[in-house]
Protein backbone atom coordinates (compact mmCIF):
# COMPACT_ATOMS: atom_id res chain seq x y z
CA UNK A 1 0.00 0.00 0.00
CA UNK A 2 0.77 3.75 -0.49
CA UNK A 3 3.13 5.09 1.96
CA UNK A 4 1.68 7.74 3.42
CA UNK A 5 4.14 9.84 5.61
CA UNK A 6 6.36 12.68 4.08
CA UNK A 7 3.43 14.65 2.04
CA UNK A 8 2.29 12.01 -0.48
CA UNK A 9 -1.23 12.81 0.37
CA UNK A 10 -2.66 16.12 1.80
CA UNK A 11 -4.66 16.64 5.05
CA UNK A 12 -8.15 16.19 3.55
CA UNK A 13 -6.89 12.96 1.47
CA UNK A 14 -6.25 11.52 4.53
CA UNK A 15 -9.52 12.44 6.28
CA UNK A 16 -10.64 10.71 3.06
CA UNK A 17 -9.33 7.80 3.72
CA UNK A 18 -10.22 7.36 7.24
CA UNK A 19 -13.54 8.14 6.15
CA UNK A 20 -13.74 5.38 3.71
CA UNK A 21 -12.46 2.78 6.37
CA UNK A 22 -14.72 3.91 8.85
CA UNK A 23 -17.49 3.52 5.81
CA UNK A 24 -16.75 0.04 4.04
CA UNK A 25 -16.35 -1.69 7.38
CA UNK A 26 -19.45 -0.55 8.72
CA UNK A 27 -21.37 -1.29 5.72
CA UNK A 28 -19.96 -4.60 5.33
CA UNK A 29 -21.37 -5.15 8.81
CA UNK A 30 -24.51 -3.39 8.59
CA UNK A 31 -26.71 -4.67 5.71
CA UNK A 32 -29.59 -2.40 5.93
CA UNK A 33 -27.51 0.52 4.74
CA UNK A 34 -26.40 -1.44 1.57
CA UNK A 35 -30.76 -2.01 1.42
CA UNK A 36 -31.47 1.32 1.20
CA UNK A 37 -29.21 2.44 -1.00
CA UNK A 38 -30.02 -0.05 -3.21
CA UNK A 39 -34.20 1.12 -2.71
CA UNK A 40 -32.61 4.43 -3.46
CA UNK A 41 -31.16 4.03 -6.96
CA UNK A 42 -33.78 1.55 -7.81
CA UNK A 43 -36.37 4.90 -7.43
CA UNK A 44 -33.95 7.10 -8.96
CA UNK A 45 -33.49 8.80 -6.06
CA UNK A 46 -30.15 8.79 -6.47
CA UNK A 47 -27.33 7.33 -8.77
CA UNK A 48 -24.92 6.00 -6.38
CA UNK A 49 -24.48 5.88 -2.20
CA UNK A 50 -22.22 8.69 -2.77
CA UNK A 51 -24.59 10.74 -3.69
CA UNK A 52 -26.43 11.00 0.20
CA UNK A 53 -24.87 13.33 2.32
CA UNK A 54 -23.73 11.74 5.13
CA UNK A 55 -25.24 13.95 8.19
CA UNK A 56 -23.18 12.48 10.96
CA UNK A 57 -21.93 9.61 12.08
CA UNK A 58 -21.41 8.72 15.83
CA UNK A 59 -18.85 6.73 18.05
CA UNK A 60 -20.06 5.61 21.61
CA UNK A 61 -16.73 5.34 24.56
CA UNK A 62 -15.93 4.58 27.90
CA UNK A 63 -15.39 7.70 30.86
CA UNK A 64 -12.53 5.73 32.30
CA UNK A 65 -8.55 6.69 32.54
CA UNK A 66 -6.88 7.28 28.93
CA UNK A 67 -9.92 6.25 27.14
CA UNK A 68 -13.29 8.30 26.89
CA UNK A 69 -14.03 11.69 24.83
CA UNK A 70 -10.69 13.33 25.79
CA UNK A 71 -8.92 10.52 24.08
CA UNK A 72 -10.79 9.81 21.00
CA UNK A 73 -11.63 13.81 19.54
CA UNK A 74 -7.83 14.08 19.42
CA UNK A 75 -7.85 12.20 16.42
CA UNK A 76 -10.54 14.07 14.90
CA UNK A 77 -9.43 17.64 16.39
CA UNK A 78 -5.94 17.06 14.40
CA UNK A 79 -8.15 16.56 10.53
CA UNK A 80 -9.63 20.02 11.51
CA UNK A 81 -12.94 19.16 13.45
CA UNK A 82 -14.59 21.64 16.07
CA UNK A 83 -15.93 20.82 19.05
CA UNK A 84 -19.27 22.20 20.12
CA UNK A 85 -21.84 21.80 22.37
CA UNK A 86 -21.97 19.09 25.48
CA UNK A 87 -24.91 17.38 25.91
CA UNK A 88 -25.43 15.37 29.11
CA UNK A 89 -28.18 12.33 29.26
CA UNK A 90 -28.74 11.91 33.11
CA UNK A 91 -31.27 8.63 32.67
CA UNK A 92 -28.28 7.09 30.34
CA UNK A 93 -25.45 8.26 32.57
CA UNK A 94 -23.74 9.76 29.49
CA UNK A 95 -22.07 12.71 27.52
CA UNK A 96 -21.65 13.90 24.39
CA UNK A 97 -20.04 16.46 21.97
CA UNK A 98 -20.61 17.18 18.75
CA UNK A 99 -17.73 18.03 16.20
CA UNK A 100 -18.23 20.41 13.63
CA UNK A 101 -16.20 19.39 10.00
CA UNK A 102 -13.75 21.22 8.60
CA UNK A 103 -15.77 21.60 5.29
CA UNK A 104 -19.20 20.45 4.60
CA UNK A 105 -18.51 17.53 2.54
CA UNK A 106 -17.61 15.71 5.90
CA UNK A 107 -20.39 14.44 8.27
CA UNK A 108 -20.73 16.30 11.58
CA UNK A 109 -19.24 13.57 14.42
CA UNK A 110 -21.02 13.04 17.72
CA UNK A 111 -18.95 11.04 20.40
CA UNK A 112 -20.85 9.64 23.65
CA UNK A 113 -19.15 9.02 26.63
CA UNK A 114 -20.68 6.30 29.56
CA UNK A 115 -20.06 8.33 33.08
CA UNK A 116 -19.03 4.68 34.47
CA UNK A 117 -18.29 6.31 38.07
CA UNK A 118 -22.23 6.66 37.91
CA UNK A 119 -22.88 2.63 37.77
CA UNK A 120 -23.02 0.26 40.24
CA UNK A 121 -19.78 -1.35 41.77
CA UNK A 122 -20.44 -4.45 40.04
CA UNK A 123 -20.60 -2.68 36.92
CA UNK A 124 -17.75 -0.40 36.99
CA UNK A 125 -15.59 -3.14 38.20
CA UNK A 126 -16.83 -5.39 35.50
CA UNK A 127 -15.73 -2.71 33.18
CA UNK A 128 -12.59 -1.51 34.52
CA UNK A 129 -11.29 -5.71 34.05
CA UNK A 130 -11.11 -4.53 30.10
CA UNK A 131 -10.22 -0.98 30.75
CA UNK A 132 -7.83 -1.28 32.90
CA UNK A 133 -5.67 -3.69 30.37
CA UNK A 134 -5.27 0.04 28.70
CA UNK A 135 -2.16 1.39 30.89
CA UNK A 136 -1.78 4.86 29.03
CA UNK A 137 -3.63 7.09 26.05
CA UNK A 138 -3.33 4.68 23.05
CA UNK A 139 -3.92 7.74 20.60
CA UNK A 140 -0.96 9.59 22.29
CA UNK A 141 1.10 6.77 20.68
CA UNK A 142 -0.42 7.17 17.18
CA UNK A 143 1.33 8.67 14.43
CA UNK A 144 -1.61 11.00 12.82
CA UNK A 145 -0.46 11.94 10.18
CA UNK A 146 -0.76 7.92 8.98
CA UNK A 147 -4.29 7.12 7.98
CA UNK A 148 -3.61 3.63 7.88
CA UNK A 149 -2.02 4.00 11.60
CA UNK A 150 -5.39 5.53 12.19
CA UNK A 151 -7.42 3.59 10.16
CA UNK A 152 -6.15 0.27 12.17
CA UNK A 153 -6.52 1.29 15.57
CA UNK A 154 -10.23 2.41 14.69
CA UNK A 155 -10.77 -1.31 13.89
CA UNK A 156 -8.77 -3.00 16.61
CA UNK A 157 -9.69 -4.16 20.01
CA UNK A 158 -8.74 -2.35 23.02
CA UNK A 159 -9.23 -4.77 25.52
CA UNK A 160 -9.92 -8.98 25.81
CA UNK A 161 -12.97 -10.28 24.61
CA UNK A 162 -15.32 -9.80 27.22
CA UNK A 163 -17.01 -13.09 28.75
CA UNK A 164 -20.89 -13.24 27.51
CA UNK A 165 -21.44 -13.51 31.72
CA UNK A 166 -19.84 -10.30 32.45
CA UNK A 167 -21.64 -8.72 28.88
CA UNK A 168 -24.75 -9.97 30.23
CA UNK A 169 -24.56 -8.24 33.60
CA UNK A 170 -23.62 -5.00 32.04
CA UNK A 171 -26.69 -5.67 29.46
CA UNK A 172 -28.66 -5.53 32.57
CA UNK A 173 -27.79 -1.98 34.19
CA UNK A 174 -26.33 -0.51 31.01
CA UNK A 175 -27.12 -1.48 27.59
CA UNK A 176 -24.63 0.99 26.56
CA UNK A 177 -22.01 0.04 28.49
CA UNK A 178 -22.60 -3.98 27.34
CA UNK A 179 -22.45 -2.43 23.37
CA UNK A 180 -18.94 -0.32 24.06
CA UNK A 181 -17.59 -3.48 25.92
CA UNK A 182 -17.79 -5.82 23.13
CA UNK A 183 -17.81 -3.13 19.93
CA UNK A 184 -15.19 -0.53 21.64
CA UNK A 185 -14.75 1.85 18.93
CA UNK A 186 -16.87 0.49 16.25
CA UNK A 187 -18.50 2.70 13.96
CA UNK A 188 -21.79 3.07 16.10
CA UNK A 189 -24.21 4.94 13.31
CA UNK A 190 -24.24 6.80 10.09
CA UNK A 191 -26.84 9.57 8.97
CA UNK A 192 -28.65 10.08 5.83
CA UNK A 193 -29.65 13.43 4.96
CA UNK A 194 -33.75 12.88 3.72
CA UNK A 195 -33.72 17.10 3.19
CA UNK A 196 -31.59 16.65 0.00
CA UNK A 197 -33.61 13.84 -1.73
CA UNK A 198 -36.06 14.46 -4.59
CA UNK A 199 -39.43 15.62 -3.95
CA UNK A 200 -42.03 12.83 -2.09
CA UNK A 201 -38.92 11.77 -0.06
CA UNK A 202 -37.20 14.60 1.41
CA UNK A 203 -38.81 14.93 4.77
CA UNK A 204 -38.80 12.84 7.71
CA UNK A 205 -42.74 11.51 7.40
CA UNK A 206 -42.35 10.38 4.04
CA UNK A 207 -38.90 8.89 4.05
CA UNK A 208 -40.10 6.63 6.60
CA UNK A 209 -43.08 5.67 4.49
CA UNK A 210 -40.49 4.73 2.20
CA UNK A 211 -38.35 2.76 4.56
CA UNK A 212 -41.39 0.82 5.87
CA UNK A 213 -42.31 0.00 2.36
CA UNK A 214 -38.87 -1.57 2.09
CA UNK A 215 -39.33 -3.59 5.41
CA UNK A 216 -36.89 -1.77 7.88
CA UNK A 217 -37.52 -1.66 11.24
CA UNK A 218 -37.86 1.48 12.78
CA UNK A 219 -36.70 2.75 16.31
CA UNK A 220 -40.15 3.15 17.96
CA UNK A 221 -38.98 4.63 21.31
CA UNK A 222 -40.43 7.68 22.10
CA UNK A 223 -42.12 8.02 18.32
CA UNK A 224 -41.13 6.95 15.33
CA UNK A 225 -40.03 10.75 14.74
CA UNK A 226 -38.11 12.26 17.12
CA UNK A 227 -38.53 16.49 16.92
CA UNK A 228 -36.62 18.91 18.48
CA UNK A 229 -38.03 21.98 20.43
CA UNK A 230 -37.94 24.43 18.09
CA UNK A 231 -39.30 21.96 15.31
CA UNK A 232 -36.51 22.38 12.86
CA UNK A 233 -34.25 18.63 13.49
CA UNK A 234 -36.24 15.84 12.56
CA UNK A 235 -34.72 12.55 13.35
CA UNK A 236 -35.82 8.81 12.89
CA UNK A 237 -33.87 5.30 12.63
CA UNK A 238 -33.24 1.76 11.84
CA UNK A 239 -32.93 -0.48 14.72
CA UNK A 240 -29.73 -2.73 15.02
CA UNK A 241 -29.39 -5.72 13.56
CA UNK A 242 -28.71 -8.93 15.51
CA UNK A 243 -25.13 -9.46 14.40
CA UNK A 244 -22.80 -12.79 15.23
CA UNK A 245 -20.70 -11.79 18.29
CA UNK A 246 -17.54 -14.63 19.85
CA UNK A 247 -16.93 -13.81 23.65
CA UNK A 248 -13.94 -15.33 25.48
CA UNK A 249 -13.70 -19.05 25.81
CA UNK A 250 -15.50 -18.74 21.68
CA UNK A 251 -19.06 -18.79 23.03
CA UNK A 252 -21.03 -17.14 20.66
CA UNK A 253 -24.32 -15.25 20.62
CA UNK A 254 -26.16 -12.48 18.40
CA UNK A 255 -25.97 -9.40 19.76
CA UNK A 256 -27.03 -6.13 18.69
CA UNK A 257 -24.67 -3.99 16.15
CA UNK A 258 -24.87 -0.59 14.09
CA UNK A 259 -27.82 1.07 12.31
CA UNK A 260 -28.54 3.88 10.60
CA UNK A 261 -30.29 7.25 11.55
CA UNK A 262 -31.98 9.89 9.10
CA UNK A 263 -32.07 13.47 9.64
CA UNK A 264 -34.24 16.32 8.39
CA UNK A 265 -32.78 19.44 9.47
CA UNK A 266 -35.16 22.50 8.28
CA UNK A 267 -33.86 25.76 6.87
CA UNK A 268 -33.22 28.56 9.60
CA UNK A 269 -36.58 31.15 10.00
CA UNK A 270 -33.43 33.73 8.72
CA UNK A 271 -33.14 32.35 5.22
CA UNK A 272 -36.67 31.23 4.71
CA UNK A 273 -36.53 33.76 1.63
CA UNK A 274 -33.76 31.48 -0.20
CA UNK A 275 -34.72 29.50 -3.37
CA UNK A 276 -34.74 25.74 -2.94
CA UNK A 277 -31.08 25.30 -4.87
CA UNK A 278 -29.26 28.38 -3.13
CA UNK A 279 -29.88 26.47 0.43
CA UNK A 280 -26.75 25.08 1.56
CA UNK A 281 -25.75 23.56 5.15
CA UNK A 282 -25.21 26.65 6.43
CA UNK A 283 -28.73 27.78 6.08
CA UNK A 284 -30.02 24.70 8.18
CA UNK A 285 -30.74 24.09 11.97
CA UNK A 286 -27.36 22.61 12.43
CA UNK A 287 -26.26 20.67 16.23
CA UNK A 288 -27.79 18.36 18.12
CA UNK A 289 -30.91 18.19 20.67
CA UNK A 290 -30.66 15.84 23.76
CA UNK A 291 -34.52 14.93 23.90
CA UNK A 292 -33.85 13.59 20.39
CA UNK A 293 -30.56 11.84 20.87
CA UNK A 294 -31.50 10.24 23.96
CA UNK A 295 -33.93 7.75 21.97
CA UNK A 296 -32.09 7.35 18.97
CA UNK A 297 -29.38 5.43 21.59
CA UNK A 298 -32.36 2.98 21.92
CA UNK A 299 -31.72 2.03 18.59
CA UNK A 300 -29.23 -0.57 20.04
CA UNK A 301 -31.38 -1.75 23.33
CA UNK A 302 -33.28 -5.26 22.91
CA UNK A 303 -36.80 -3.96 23.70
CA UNK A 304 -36.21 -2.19 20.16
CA UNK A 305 -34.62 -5.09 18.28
CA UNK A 306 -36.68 -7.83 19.18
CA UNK A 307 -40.06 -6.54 19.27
């Protein structure tokens, strides 16, 4: 492969790359994306997956020492992201940030945190038998400036292979915390943009007409829609798919994986006056809303998947 290092490739070429790993893996994993786009061309909404802008995608980590938030935005900070606003989810024990891209061609990233000092002893010490194998900042050792550097420890484990007892234990208080024990970093979630499809298609109400029609199953927790305050983020979105998961000692089980959110994000009161092709991401209710996020996580919890 390529070499990299010494100014082969520029910044963005990079963030390409590690964009495209992230991408391929989890669509190799998660087949409903690789559905819908398919449903997609075959209605002429579009001519090819790379034609849906990609609204965010979202990693989910664990509050402990050298791991967590602090950790993983470096990687992202360096390729020119922004962080914004925190968003706290007290019934999930959780926080978030949002990162803003360096140009809008990039998805917006959201990385969740577990507060694990919140859980029960059993839990957190549970937990800290994988974290703790993790003795300093692992991406204070990469090299970032090497996408493939990058793009490997992305996809690498972090930890042992958790034992399906102690995943089931943490299943029970924290369905987070049992998804980040056995996924780590995995690529939790990516989001299509409905706003930019055709006509018939390009809000939240009738994209999920469409996705029904196709037979995906849709996050019911707290509505099929979830609506921000002020009415302008829309969000809805697949559940997880049972996926084949090996714990230590090769027991294996399905578990749930990654799915996929949609987002309709309405044009700002401000530039209501704009013409339909001068509206650009700028002109949109951009961020995030916590009422909104906090059932999209439930995308990944059993009483979703199964039912």
């Amino acid at each position: 492969m390529k070499h990299f290092k010494g100014g082969f490739m520029s910044k963005r070429e990079k963030l390409d790359f590690i964009m495209n790993g992230l991408m391929g893996r989890y669509k190799d994993r998660v087949n409903d994306v690789n559905k819908i786009l398919k449903a997609c061309i075959n209605k002429g909404l579009i001519e090819k997956g790379e034609d849906i802008e990609n609204d965010h995608i979202a990693f989910r980590t664990m509050g402990v020492n050298h791991l967590g938030i602090k950790s993983f935005e470096k990687i992202f900070l360096h390729y020119g992201y922004t962080r914004k606003e925190h968003l706290f989810f007290e019934g999930k024990k959780l926080d978030a940030y949002w990162y803003s891209p360096p140009e809008s061609r990039y998805p917006r990233i959201f990385v969740s945190e577990l507060r694990v000092g919140d859980l029960s002893s059993k839990a957190q010490q549970i937990i800290a038998k994988y974290t703790d194998q993790v003795k300093a900042d692992p991406v204070d050792f990469l090299d970032l400036d090497d996408p493939i550097a990058i793009d490997h420890f992305l996809h690498s484990p972090l930890w042992s292979l958790p034992s399906l007892e102690d995943y089931d234990i943490l299943n029970e208080e924290s369905e987070y915390a049992a998804w980040v024990i056995y996924n780590r970093y995995y690529l939790n979630h990516y989001t299509i943009s409905v706003h930019n499809l055709p006509q018939g298609y390009n809000t939240i109400v009738d994209f999920n007409e469409f996705l029904e029609s196709i037979s995906i199953k849709l996050n019911r927790a707290g509505g099929l829609i979830k609506t921000s305050g002020d009415g302008l983020l829309l969000q809805s979105s697949s559940v997880a798919q049972l996926v084949d998961a090996e714990f230590a000692g090769g027991v294996k089980r399905k578990i749930p994986g990654s799915y996929v959110e949609f987002a309709e994000r309405k044009v700002l009161p401000q530039f209501g006056h704009l013409d339909k092709e001068d509206i650009r991401r700028i002109h949109r209710r951009d961020g995030f809303e916590t009422a909104n996020a906090d059932k999209i996580f439930e995308s990944t919890y059993l009483d979703q998947v199964l039912n």
